[in-house]
Protein backbone atom coordinates (compact mmCIF):
# COMPACT_ATOMS: atom_id res chain seq x y z
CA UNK A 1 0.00 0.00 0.00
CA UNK A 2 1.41 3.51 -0.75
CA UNK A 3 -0.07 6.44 0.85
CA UNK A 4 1.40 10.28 0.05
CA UNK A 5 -1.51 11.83 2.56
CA UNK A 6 -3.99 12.36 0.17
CA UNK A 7 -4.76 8.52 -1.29
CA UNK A 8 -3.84 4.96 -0.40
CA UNK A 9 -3.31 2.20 -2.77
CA UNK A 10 -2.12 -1.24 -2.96
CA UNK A 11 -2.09 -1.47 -6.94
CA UNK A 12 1.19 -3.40 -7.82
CA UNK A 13 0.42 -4.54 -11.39
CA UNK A 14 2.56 -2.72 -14.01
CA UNK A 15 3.00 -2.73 -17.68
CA UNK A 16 2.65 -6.09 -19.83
CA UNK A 17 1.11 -7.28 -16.69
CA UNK A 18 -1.61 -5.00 -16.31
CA UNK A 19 -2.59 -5.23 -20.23
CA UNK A 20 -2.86 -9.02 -20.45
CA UNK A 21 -4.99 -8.85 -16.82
CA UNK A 22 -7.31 -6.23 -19.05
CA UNK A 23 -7.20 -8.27 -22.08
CA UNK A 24 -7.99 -11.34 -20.09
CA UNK A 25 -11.25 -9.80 -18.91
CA UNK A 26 -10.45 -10.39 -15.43
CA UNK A 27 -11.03 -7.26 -14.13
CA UNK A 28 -13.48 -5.20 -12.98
CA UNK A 29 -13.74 -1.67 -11.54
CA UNK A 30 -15.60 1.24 -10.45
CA UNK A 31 -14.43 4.74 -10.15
CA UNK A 32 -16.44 7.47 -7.58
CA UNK A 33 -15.23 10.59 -6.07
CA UNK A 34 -11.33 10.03 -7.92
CA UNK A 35 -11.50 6.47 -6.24
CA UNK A 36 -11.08 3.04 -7.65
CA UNK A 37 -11.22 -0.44 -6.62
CA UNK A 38 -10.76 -3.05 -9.28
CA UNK A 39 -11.53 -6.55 -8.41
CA UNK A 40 -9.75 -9.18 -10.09
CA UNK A 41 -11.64 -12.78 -10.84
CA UNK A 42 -9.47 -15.37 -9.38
CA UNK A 43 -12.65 -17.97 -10.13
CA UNK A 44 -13.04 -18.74 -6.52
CA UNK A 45 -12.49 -15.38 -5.34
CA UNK A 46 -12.27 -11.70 -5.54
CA UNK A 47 -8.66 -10.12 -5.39
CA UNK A 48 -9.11 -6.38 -4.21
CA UNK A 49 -7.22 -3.32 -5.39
CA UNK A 50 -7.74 0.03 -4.40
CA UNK A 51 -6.86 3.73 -4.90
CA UNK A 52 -8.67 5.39 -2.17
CA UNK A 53 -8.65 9.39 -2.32
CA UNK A 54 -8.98 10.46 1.77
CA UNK A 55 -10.93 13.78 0.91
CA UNK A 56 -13.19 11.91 -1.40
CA UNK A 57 -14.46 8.68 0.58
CA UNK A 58 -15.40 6.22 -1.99
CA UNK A 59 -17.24 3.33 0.82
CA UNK A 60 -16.57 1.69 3.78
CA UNK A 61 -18.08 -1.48 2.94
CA UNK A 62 -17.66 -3.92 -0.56
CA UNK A 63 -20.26 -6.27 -1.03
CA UNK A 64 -19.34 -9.09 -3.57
CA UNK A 65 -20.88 -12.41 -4.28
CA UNK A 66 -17.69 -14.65 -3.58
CA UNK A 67 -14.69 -13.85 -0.63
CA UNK A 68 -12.74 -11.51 -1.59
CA UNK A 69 -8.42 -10.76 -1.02
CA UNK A 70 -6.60 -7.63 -0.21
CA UNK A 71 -2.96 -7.66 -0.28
CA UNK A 72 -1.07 -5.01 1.45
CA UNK A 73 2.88 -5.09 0.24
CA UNK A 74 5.12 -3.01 2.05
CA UNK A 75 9.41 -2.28 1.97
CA UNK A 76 11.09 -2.58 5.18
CA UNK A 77 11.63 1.34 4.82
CA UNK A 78 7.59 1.19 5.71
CA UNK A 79 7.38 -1.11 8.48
CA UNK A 80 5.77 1.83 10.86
CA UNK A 81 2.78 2.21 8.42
CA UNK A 82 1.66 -1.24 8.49
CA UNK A 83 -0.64 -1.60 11.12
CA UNK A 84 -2.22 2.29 10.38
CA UNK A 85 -3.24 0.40 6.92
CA UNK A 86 -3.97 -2.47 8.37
CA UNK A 87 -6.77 -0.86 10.49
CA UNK A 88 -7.66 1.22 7.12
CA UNK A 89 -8.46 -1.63 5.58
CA UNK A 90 -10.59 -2.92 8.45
CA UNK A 91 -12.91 -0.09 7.65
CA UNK A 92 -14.03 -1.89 4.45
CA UNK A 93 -14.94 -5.25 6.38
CA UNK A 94 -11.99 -7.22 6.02
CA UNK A 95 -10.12 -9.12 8.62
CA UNK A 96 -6.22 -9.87 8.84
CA UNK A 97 -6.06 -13.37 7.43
CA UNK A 98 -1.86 -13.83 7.39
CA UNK A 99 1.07 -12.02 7.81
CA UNK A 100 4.06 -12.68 5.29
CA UNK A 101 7.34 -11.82 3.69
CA UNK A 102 8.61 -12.07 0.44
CA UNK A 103 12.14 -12.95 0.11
CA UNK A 104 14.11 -12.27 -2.93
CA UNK A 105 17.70 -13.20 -4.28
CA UNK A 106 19.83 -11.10 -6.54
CA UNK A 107 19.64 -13.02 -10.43
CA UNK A 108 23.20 -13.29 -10.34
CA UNK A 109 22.95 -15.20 -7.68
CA UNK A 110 20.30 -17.95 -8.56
CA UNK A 111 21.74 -20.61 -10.28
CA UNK A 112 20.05 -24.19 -10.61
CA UNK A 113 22.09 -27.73 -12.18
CA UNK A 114 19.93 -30.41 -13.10
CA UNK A 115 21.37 -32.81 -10.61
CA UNK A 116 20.55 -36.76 -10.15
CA UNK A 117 20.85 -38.71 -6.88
CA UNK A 118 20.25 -42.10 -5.91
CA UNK A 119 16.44 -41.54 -5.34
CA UNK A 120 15.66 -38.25 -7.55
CA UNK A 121 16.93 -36.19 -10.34
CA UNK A 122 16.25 -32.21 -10.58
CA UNK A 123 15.01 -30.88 -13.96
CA UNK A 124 13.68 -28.65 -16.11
CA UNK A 125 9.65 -29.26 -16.01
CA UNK A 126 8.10 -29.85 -19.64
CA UNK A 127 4.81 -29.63 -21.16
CA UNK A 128 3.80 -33.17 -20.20
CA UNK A 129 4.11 -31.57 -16.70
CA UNK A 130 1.60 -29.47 -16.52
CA UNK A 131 -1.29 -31.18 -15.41
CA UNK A 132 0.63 -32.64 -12.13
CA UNK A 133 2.04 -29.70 -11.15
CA UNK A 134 -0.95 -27.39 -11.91
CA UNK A 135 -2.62 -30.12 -9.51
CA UNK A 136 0.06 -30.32 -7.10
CA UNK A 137 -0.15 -26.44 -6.57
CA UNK A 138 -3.85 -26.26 -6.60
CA UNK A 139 -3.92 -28.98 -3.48
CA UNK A 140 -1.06 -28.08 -1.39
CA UNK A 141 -1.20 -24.12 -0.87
CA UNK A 142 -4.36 -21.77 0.59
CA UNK A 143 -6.28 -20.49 -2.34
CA UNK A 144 -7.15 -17.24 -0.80
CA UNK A 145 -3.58 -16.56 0.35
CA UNK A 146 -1.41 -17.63 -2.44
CA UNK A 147 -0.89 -17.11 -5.77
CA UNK A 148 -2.75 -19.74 -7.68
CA UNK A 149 -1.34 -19.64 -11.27
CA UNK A 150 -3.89 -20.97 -13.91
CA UNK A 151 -2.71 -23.25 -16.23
CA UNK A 152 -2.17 -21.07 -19.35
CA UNK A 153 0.02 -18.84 -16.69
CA UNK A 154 2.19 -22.30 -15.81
CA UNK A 155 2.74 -23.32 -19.26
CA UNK A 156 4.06 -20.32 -20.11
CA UNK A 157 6.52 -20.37 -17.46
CA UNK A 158 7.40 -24.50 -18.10
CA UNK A 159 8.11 -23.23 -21.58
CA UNK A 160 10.51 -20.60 -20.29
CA UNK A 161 12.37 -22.74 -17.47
CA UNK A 162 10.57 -21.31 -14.53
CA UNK A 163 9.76 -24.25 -13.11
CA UNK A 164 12.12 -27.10 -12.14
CA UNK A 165 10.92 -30.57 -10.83
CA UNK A 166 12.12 -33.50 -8.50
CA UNK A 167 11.52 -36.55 -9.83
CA UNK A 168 11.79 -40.01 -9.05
CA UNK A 169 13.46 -42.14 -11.42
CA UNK A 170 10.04 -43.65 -12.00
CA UNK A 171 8.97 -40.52 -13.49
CA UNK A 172 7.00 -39.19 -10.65
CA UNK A 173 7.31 -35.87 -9.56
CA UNK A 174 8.53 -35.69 -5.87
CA UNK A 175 8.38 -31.62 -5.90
CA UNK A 176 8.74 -28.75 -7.65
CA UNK A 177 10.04 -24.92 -7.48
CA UNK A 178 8.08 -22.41 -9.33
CA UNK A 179 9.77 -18.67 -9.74
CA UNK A 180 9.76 -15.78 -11.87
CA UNK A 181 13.19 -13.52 -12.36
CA UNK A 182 13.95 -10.45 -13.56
CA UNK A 183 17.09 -8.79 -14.60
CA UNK A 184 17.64 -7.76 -10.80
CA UNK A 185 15.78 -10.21 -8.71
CA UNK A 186 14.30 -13.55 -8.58
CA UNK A 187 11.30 -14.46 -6.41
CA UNK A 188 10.33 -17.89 -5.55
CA UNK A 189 6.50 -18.35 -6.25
CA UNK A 190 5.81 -22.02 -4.93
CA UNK A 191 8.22 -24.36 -3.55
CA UNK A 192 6.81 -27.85 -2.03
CA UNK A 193 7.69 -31.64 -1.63
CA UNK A 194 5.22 -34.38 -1.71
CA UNK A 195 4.38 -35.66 1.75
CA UNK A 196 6.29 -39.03 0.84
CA UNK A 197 8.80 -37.51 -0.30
CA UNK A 198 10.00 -35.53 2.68
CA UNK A 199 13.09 -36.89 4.16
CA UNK A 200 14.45 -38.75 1.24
């Protein structure tokens, strides 16, 4: 959320990002009183973005027909704004659901081998993937707290070597690492292991 005194807003989309959201029909918005909330269809729920002018109230209550997420991202140069937002926020109905921090790596230094071992080997995912891991993500992380790629998104990034698998040498994926880099920084999206595979 960034706030200058006169508006808050937690609208992180930029660019290419933005226009294939729009393109995708995915979002919707309204815009009162130089105020905007755009709610994003994630299929099972809402994901809420506002620019709220403070002289201009837009509401203090949003009423949709499926639960609804707003994410509040903040630098460590912010920390002593969180909870003001926080209770902000509040005002509109919402409830803290989980507190979290992103952690990110310089590119330089994120380097992945495929490597083998006695019990796995550590690839490159490929198209024949998808399905598995798309279902693999879907079951093993909160849908209303994590980023749930669909799986036109995850192809996309299979295709590009974002996403490496373990796999036994059996063929079955024992887990998998799903990120996104840029020429600065890499962020880990998903990272899991199978429950039987935890120890090996």
């Amino acid at each position: 959320a960034k706030s200058n005194g006169l508006n808050k807003n937690n609208f992180y989309y930029i660019g290419d990002t933005l226009l294939s959201k729009i393109r995708s029909k995915k979002l919707m918005y309204s815009f009162v009183n130089n105020s905007l909330i755009i709610a994003e269809d994630e299929i099972s729920f809402y994901r809420i973005f506002f620019y709220y002018n403070i002289k201009e109230p837009y509401c203090n209550t949003i009423n949709l027909c499926k639960p609804a997420v707003i994410e509040l991202p903040y630098s460590k140069l912010r920390e002593n704004r969180i909870y003001t937002d926080i209770n902000f926020v509040k005002t509109m109905g919402f409830k803290l659901g989980r507190n979290s921090a992103q952690m990110l790596l310089s590119s330089e230094d994120v380097i992945i081998n495929n490597s083998k071992s006695k019990d796995y080997e550590i690839v490159y995912a490929d198209p024949s993937n998808l399905h598995e891991i798309f279902y693999n993500i879907k079951n093993t992380f909160n849908k209303l707290y994590a980023y749930i790629p669909t799986e036109d998104e995850l192809i996309k990034k299979i295709l590009n070597n974002k996403v490496y698998i373990a796999k036994s040498h059996a063929g079955k994926i024992l887990g998998l690492l799903n990120c996104c880099s840029t020429k600065s920084y890499a962020i880990i999206n998903h990272i899991l292991v199978n429950q039987d595979a935890r120890g090996i």
